[in-house]
PDB file of N, CA and C in Angstrom:
ATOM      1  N   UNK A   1       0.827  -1.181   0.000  1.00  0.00           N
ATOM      2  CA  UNK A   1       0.000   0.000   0.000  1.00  0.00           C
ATOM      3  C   UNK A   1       0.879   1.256   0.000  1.00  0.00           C
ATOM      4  N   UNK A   2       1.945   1.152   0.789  1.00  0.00           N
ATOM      5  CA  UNK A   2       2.846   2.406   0.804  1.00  0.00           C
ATOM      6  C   UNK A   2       3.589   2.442  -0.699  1.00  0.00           C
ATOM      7  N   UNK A   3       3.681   1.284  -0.926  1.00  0.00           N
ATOM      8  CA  UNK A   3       4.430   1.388  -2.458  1.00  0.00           C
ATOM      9  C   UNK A   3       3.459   2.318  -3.738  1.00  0.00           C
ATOM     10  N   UNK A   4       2.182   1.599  -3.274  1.00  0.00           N
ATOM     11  CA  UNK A   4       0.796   2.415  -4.221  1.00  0.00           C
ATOM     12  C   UNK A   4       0.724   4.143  -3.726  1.00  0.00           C
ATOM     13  N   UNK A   5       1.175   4.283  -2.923  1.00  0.00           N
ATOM     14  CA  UNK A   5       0.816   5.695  -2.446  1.00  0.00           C
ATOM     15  C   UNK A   5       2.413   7.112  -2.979  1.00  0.00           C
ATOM     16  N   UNK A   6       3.357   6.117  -2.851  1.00  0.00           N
ATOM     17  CA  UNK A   6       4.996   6.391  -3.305  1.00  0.00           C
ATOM     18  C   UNK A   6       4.380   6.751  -5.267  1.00  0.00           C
ATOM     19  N   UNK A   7       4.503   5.289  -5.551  1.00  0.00           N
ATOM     20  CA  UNK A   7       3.896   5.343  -7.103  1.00  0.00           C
ATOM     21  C   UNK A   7       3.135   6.204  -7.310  1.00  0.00           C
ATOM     22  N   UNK A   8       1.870   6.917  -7.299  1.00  0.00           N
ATOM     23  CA  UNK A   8       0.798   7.735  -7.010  1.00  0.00           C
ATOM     24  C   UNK A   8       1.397   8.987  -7.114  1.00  0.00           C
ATOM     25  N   UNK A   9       2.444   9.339  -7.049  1.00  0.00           N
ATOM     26  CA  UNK A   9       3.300  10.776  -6.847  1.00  0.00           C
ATOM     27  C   UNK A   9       2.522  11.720  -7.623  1.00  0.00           C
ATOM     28  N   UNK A  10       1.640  11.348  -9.016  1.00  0.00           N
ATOM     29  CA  UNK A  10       1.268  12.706  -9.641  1.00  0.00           C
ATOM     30  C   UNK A  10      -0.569  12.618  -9.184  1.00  0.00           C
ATOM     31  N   UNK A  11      -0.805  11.933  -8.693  1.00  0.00           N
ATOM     32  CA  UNK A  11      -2.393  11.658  -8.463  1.00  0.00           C
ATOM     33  C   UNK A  11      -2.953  12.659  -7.268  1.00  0.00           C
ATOM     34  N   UNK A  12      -3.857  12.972  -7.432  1.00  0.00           N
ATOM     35  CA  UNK A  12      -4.539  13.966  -6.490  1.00  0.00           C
ATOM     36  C   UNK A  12      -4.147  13.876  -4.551  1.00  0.00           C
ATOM     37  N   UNK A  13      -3.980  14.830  -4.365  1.00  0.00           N
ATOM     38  CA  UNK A  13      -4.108  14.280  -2.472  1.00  0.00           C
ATOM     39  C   UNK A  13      -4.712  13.391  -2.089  1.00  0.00           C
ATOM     40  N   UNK A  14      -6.296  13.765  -2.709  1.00  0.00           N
ATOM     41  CA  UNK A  14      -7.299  12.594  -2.017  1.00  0.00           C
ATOM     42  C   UNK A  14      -7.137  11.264  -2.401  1.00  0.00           C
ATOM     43  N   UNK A  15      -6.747  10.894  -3.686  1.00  0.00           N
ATOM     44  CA  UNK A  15      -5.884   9.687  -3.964  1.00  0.00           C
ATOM     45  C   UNK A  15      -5.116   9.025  -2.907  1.00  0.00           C
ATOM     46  N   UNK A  16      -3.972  10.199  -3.464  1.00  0.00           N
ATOM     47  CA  UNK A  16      -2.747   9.643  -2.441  1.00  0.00           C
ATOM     48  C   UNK A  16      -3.000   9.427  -0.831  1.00  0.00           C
ATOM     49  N   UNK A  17      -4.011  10.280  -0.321  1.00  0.00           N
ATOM     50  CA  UNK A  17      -4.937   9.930   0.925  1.00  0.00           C
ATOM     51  C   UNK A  17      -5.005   8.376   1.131  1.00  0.00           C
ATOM     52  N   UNK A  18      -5.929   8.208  -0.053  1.00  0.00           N
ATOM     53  CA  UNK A  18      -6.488   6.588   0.415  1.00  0.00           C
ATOM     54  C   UNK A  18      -5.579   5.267   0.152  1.00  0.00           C
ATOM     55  N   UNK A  19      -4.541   5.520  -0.432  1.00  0.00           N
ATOM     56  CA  UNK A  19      -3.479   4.878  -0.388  1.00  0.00           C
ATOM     57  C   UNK A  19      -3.252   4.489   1.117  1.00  0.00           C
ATOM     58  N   UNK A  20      -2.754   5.865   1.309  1.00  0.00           N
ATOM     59  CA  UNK A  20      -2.126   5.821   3.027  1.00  0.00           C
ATOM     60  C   UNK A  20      -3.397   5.571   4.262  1.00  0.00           C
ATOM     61  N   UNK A  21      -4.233   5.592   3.918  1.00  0.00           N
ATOM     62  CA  UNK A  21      -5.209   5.088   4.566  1.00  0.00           C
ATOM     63  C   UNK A  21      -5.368   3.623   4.556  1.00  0.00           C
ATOM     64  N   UNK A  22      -5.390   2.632   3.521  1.00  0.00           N
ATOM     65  CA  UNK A  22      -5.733   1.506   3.203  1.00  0.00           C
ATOM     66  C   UNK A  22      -4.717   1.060   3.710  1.00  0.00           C
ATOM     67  N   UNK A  23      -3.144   1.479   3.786  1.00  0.00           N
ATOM     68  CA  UNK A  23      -1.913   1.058   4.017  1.00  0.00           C
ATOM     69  C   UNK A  23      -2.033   1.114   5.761  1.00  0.00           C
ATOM     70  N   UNK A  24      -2.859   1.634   6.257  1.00  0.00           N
ATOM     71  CA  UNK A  24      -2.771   1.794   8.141  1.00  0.00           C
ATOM     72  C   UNK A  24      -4.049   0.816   8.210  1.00  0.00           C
ATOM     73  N   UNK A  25      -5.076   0.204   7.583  1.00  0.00           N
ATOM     74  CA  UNK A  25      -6.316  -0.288   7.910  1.00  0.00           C
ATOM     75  C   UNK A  25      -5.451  -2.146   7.952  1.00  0.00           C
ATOM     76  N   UNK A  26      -4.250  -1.888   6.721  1.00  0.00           N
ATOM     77  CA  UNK A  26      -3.842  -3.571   6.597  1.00  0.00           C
ATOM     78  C   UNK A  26      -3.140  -3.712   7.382  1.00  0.00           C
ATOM     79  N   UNK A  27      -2.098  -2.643   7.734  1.00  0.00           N
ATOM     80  CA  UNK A  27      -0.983  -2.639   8.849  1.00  0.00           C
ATOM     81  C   UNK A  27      -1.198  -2.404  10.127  1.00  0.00           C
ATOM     82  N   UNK A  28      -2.624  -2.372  10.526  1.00  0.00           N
ATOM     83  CA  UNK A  28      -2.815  -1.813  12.098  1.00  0.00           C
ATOM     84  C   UNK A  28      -2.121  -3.107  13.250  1.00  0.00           C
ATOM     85  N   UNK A  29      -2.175  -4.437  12.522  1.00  0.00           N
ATOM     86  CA  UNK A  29      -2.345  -5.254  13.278  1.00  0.00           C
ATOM     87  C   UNK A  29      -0.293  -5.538  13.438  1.00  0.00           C
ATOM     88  N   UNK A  30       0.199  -5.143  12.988  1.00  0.00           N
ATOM     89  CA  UNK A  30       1.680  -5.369  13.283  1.00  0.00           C
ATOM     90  C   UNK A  30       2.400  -3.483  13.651  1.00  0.00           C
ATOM     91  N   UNK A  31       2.895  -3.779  14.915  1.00  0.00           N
ATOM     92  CA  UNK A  31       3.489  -2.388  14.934  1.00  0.00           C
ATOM     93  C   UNK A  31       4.084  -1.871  14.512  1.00  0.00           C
ATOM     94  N   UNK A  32       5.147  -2.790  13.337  1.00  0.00           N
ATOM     95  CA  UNK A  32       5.992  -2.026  12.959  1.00  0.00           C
ATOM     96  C   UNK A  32       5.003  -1.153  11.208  1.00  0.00           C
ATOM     97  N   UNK A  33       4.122  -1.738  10.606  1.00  0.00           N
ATOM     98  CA  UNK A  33       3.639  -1.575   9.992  1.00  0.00           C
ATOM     99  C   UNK A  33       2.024  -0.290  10.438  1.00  0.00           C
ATOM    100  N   UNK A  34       1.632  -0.141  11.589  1.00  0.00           N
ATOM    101  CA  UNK A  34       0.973   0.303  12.015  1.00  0.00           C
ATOM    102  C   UNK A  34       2.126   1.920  12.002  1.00  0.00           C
ATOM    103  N   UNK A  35       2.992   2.033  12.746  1.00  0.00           N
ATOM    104  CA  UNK A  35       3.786   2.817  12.869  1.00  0.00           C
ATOM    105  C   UNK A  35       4.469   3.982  11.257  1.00  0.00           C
ATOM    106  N   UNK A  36       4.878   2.612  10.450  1.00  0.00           N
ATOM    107  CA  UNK A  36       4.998   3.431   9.374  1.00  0.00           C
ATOM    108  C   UNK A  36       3.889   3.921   8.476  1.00  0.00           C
ATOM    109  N   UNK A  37       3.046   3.284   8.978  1.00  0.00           N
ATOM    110  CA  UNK A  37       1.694   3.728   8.036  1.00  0.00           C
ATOM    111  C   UNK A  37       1.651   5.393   8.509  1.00  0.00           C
ATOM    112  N   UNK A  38       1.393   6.073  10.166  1.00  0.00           N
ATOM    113  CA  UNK A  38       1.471   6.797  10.478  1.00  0.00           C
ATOM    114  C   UNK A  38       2.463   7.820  10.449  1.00  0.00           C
ATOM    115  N   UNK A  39       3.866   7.770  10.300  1.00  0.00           N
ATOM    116  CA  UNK A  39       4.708   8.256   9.648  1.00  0.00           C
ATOM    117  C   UNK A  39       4.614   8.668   7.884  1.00  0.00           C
ATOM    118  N   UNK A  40       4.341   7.878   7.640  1.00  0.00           N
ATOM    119  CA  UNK A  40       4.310   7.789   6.048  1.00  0.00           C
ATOM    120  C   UNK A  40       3.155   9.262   6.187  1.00  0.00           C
ATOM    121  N   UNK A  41       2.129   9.131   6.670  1.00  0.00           N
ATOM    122  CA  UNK A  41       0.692   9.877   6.892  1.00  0.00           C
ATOM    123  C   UNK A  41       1.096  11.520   7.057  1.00  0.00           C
ATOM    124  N   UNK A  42       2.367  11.320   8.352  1.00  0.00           N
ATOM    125  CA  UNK A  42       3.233  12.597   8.893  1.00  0.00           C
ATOM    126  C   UNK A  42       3.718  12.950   7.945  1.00  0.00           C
ATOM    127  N   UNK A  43       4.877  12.180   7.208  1.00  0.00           N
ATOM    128  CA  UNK A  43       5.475  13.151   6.200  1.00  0.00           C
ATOM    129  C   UNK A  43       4.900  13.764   5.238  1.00  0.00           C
ATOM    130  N   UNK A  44       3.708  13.112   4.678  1.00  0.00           N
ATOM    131  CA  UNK A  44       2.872  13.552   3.648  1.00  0.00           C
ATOM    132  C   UNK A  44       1.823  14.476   4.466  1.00  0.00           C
ATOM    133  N   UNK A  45       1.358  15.090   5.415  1.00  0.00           N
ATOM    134  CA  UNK A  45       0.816  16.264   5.988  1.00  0.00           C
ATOM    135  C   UNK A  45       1.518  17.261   6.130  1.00  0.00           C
ATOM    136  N   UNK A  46       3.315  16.717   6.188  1.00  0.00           N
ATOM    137  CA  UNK A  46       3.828  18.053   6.305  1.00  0.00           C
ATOM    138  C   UNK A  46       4.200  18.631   5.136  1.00  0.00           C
ATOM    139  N   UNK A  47       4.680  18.022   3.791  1.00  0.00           N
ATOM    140  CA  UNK A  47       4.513  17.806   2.714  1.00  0.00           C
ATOM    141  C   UNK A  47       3.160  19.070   1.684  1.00  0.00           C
ATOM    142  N   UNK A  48       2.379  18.883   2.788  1.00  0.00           N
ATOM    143  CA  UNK A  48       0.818  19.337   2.251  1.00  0.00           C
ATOM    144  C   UNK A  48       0.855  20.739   2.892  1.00  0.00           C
ATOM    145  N   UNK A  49       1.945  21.104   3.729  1.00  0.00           N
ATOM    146  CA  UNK A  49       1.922  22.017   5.247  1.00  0.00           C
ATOM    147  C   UNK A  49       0.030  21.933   5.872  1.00  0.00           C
ATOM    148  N   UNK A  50      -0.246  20.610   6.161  1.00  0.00           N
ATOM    149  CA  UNK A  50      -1.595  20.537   6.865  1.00  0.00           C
ATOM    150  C   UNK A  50      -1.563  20.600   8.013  1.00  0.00           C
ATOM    151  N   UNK A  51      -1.254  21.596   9.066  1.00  0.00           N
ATOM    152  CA  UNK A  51      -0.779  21.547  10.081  1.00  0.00           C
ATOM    153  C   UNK A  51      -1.880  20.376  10.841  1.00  0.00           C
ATOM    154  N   UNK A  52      -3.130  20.444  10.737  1.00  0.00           N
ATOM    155  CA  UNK A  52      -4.004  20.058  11.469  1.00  0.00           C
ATOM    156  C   UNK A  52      -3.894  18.555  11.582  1.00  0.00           C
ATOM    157  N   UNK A  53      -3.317  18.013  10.599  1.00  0.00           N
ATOM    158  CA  UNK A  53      -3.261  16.586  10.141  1.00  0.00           C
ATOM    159  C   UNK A  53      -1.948  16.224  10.756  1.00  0.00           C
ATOM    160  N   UNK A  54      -0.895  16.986  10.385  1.00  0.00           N
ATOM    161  CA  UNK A  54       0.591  16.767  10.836  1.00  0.00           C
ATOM    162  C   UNK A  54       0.192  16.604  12.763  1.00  0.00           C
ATOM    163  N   UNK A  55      -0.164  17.439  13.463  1.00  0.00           N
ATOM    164  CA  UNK A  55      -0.378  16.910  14.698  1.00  0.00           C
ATOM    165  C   UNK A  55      -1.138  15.753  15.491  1.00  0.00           C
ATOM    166  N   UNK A  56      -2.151  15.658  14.281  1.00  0.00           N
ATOM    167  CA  UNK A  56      -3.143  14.799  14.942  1.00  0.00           C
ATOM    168  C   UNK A  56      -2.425  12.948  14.871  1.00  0.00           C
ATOM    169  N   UNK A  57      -1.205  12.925  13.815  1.00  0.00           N
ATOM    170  CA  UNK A  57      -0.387  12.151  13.348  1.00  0.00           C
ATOM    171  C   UNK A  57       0.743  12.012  14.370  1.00  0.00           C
ATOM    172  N   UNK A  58       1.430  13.018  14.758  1.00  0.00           N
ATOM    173  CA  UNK A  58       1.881  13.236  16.027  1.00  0.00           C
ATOM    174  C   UNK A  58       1.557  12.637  16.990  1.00  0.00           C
ATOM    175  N   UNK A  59       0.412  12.778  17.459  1.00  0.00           N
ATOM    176  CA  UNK A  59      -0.352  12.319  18.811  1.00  0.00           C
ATOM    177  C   UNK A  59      -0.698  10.366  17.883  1.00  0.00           C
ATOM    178  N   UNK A  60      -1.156  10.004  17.380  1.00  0.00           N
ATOM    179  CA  UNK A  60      -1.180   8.833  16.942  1.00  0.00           C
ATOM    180  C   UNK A  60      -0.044   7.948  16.719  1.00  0.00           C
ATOM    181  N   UNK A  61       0.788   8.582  16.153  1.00  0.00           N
ATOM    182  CA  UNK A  61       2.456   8.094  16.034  1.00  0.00           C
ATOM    183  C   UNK A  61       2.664   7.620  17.796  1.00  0.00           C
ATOM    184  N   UNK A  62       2.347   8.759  18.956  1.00  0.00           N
ATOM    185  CA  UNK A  62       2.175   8.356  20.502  1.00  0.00           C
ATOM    186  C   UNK A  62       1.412   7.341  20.906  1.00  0.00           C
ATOM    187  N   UNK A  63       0.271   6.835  20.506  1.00  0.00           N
ATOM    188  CA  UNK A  63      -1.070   6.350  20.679  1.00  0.00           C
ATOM    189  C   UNK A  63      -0.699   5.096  20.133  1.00  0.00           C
ATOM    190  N   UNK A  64       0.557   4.943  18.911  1.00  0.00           N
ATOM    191  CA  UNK A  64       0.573   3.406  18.444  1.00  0.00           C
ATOM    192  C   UNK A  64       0.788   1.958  19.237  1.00  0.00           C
ATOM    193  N   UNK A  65       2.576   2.282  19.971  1.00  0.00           N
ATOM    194  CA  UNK A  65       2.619   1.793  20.812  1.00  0.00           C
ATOM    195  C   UNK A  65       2.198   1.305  22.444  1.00  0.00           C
ATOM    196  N   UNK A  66       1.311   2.408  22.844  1.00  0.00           N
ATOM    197  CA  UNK A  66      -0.054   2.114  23.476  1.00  0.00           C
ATOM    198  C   UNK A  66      -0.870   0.979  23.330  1.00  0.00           C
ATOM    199  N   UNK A  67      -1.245   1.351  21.874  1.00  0.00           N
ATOM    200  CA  UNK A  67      -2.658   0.489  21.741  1.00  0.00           C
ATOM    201  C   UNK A  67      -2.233  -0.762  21.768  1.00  0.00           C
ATOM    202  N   UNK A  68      -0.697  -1.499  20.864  1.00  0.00           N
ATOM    203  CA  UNK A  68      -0.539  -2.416  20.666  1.00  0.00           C
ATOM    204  C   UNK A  68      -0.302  -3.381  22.019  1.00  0.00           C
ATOM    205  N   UNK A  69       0.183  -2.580  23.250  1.00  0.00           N
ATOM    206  CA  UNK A  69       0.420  -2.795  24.265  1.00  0.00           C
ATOM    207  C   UNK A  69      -0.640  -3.600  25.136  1.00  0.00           C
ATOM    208  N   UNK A  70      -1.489  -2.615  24.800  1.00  0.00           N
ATOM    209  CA  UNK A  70      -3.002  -2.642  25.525  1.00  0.00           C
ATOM    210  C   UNK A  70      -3.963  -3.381  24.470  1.00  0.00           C
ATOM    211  N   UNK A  71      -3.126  -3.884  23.581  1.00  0.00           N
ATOM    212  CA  UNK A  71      -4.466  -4.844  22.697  1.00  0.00           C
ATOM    213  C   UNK A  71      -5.532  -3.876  22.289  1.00  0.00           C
ATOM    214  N   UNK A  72      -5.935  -2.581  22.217  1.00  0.00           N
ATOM    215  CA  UNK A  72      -6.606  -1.756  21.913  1.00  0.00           C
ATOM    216  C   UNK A  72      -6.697  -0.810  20.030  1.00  0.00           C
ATOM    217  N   UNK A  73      -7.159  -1.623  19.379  1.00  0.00           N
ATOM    218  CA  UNK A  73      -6.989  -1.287  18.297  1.00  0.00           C
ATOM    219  C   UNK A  73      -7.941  -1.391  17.544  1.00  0.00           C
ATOM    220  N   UNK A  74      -8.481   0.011  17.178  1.00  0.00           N
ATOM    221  CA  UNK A  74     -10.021   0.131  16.394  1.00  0.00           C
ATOM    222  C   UNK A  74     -10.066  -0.394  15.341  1.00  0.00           C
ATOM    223  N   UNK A  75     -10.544  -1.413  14.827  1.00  0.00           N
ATOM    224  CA  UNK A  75     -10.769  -2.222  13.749  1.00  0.00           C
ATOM    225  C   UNK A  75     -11.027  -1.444  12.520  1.00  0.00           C
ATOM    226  N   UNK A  76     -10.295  -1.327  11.207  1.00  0.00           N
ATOM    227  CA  UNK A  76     -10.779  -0.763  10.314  1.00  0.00           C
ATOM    228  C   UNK A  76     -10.727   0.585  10.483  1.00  0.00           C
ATOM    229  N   UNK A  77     -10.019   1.412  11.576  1.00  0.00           N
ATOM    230  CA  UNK A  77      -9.962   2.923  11.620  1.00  0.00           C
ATOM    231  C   UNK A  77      -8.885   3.563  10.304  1.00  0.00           C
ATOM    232  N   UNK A  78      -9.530   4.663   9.799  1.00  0.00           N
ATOM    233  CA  UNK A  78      -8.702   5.046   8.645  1.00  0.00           C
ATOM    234  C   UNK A  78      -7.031   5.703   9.089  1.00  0.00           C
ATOM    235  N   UNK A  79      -7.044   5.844  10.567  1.00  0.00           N
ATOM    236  CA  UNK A  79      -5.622   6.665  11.143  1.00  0.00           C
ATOM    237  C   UNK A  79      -5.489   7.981  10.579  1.00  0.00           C
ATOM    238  N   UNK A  80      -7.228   9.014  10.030  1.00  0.00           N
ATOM    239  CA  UNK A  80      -6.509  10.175   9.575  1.00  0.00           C
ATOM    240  C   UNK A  80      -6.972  10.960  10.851  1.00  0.00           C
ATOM    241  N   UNK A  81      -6.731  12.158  10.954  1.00  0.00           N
ATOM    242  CA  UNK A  81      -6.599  13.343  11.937  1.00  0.00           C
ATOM    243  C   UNK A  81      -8.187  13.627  12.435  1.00  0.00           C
ATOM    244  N   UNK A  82      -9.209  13.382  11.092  1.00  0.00           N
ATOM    245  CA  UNK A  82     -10.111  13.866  11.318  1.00  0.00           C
ATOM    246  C   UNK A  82     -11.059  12.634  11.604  1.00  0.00           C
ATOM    247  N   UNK A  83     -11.066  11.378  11.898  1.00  0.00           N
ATOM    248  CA  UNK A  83     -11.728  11.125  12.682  1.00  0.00           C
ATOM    249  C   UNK A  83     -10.932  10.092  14.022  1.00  0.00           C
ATOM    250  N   UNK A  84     -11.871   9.924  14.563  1.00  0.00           N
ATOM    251  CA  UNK A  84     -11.540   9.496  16.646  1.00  0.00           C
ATOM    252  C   UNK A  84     -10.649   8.530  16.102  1.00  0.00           C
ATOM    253  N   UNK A  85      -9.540   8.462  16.699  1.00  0.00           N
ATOM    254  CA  UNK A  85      -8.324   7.947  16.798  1.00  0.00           C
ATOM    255  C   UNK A  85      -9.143   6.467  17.834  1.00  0.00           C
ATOM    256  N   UNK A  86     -10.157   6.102  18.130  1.00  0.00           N
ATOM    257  CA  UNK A  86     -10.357   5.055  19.265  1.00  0.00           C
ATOM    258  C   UNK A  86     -11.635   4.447  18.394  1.00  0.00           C
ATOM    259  N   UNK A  87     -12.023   4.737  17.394  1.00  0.00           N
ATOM    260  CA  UNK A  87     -13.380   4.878  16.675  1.00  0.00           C
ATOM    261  C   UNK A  87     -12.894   3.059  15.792  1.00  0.00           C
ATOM    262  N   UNK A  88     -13.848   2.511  15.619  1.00  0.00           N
ATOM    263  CA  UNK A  88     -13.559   1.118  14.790  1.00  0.00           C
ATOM    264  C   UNK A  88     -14.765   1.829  13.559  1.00  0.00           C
ATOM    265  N   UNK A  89     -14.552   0.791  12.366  1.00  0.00           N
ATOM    266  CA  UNK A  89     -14.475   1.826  11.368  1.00  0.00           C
ATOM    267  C   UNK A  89     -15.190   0.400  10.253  1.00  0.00           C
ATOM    268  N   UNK A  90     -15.917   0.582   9.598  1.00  0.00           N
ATOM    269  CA  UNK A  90     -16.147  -0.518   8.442  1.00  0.00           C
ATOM    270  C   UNK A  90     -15.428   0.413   7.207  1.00  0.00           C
ATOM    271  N   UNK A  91     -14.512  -0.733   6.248  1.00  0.00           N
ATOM    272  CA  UNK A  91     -13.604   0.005   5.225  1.00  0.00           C
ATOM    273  C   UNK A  91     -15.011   0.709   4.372  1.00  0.00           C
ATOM    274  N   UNK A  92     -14.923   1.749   3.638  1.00  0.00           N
ATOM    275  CA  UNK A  92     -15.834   2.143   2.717  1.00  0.00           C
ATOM    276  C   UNK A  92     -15.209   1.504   1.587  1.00  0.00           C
ATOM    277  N   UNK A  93     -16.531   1.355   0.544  1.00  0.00           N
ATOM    278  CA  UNK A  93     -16.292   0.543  -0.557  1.00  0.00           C
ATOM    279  C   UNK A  93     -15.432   0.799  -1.275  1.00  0.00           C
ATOM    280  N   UNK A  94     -14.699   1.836  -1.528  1.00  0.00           N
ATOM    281  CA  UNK A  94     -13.510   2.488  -2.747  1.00  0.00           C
ATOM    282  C   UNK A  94     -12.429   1.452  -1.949  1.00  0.00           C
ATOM    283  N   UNK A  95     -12.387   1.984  -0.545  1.00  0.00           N
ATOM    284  CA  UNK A  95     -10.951   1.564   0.019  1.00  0.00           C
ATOM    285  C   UNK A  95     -11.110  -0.020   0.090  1.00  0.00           C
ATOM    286  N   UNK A  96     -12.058  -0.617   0.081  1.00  0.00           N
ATOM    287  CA  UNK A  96     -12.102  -2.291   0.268  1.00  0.00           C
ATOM    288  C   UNK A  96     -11.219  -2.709  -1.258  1.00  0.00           C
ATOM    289  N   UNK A  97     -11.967  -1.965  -2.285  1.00  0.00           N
ATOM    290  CA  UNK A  97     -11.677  -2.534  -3.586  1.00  0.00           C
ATOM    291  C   UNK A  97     -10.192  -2.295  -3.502  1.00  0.00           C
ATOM    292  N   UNK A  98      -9.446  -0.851  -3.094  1.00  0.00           N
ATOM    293  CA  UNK A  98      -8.358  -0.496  -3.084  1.00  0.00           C
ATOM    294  C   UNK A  98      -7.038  -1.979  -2.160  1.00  0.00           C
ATOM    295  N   UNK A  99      -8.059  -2.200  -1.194  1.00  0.00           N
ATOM    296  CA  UNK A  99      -7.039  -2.904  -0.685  1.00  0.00           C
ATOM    297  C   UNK A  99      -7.321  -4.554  -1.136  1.00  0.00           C
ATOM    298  N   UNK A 100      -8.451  -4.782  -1.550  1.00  0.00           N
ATOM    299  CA  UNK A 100      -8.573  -6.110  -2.625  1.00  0.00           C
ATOM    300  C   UNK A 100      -7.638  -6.145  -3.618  1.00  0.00           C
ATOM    301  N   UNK A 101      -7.936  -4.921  -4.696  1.00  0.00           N
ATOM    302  CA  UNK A 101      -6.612  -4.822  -5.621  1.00  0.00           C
ATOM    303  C   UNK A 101      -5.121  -4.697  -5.083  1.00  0.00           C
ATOM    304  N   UNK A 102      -4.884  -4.510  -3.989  1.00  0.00           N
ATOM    305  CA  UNK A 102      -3.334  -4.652  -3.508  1.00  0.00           C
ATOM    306  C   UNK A 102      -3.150  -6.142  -3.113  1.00  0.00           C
ATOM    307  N   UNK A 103      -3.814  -6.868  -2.466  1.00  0.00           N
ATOM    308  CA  UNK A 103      -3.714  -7.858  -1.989  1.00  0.00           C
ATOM    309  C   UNK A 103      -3.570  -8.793  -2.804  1.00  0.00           C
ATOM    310  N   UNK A 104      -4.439  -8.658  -4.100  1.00  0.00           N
ATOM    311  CA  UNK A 104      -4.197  -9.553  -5.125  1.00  0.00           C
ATOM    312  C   UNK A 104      -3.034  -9.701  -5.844  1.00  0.00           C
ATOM    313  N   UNK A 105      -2.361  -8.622  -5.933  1.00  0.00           N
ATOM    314  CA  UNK A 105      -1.265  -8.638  -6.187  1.00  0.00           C
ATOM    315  C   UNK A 105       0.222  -8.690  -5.810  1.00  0.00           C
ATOM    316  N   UNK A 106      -0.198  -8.283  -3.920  1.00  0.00           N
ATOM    317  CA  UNK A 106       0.903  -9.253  -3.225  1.00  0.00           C
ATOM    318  C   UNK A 106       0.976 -10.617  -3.222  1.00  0.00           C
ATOM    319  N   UNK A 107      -0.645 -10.832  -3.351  1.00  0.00           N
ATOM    320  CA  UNK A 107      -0.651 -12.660  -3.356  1.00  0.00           C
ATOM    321  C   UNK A 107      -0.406 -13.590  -4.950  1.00  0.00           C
ATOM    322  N   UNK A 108       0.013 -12.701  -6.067  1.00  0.00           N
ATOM    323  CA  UNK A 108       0.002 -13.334  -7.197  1.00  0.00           C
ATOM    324  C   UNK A 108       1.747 -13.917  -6.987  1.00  0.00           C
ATOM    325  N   UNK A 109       1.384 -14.999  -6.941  1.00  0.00           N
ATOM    326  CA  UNK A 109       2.992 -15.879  -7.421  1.00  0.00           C
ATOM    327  C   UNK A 109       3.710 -15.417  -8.119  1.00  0.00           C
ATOM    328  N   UNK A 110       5.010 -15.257  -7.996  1.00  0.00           N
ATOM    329  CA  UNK A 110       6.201 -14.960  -8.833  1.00  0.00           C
ATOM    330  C   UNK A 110       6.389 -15.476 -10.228  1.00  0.00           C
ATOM    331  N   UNK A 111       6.562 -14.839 -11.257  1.00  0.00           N
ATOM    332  CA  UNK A 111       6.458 -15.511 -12.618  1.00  0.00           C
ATOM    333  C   UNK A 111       7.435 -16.595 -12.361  1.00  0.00           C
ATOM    334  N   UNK A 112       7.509 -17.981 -13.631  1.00  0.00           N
ATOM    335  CA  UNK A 112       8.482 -19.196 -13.794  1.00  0.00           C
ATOM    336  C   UNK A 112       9.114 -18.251 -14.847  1.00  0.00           C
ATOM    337  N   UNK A 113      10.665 -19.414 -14.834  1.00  0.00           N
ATOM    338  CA  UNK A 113      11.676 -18.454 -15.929  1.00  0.00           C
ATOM    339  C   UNK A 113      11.674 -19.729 -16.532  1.00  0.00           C
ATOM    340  N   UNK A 114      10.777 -20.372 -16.617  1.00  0.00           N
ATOM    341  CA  UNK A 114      10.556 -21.324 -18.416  1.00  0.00           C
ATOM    342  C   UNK A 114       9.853 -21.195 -19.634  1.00  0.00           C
ATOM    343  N   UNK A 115      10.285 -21.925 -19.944  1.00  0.00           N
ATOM    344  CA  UNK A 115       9.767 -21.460 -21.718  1.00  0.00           C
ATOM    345  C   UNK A 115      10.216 -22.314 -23.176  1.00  0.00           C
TER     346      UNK A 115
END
């Protein structure tokens, strides 16, 4: 997902948004992946100079290692600024397809070199 959001470089914010969104909904469940999702989120708010987003990323970047601690982790939360950081979340349909189409293609087997 972070690779789709990197690639994405000329595509709209809100694009590149749901990239990095879909990329924190697959990664919530491993910290180290939960973590860069939120970083990834930071650099691209500051990037945007969104101040409002850059902090609320801040305080979540704090909140990661917490939750994982405490087993506390909102299912399906998008990790952006503007909604509850504690909120569980059903994916909306763009981002399901978004992260169907990634998945399918982490899970497609490596080509054979015969012929």
């Amino acid at each position: 997902m972070l690779h789709g959001f990197a690639s994405a470089s000329e595509a709209p914010p809100a694009m590149r948004w749901q990239w990095l969104e879909a990329a924190h909904v697959l990664g919530q469940n491993s910290l180290h992946l939960h973590w860069r999702s939120h970083l990834a989120m930071l650099r691209y708010a500051w990037a945007l100079r969104d101040l409002r987003e850059c902090l609320g990323q801040l305080l979540r970047l704090a909140l990661v290692p917490l939750g994982h601690l405490l087993a506390r982790l909102p299912a399906g939360n998008t990790g952006r600024a503007h909604v509850n950081a504690f909120k569980p979340m059903a994916p909306a349909d763009e981002m399901a397809a978004l992260i169907d189409l990634a998945l399918s293609g982490a899970l497609r087997p490596p080509p054979t070199g015969g012929a």
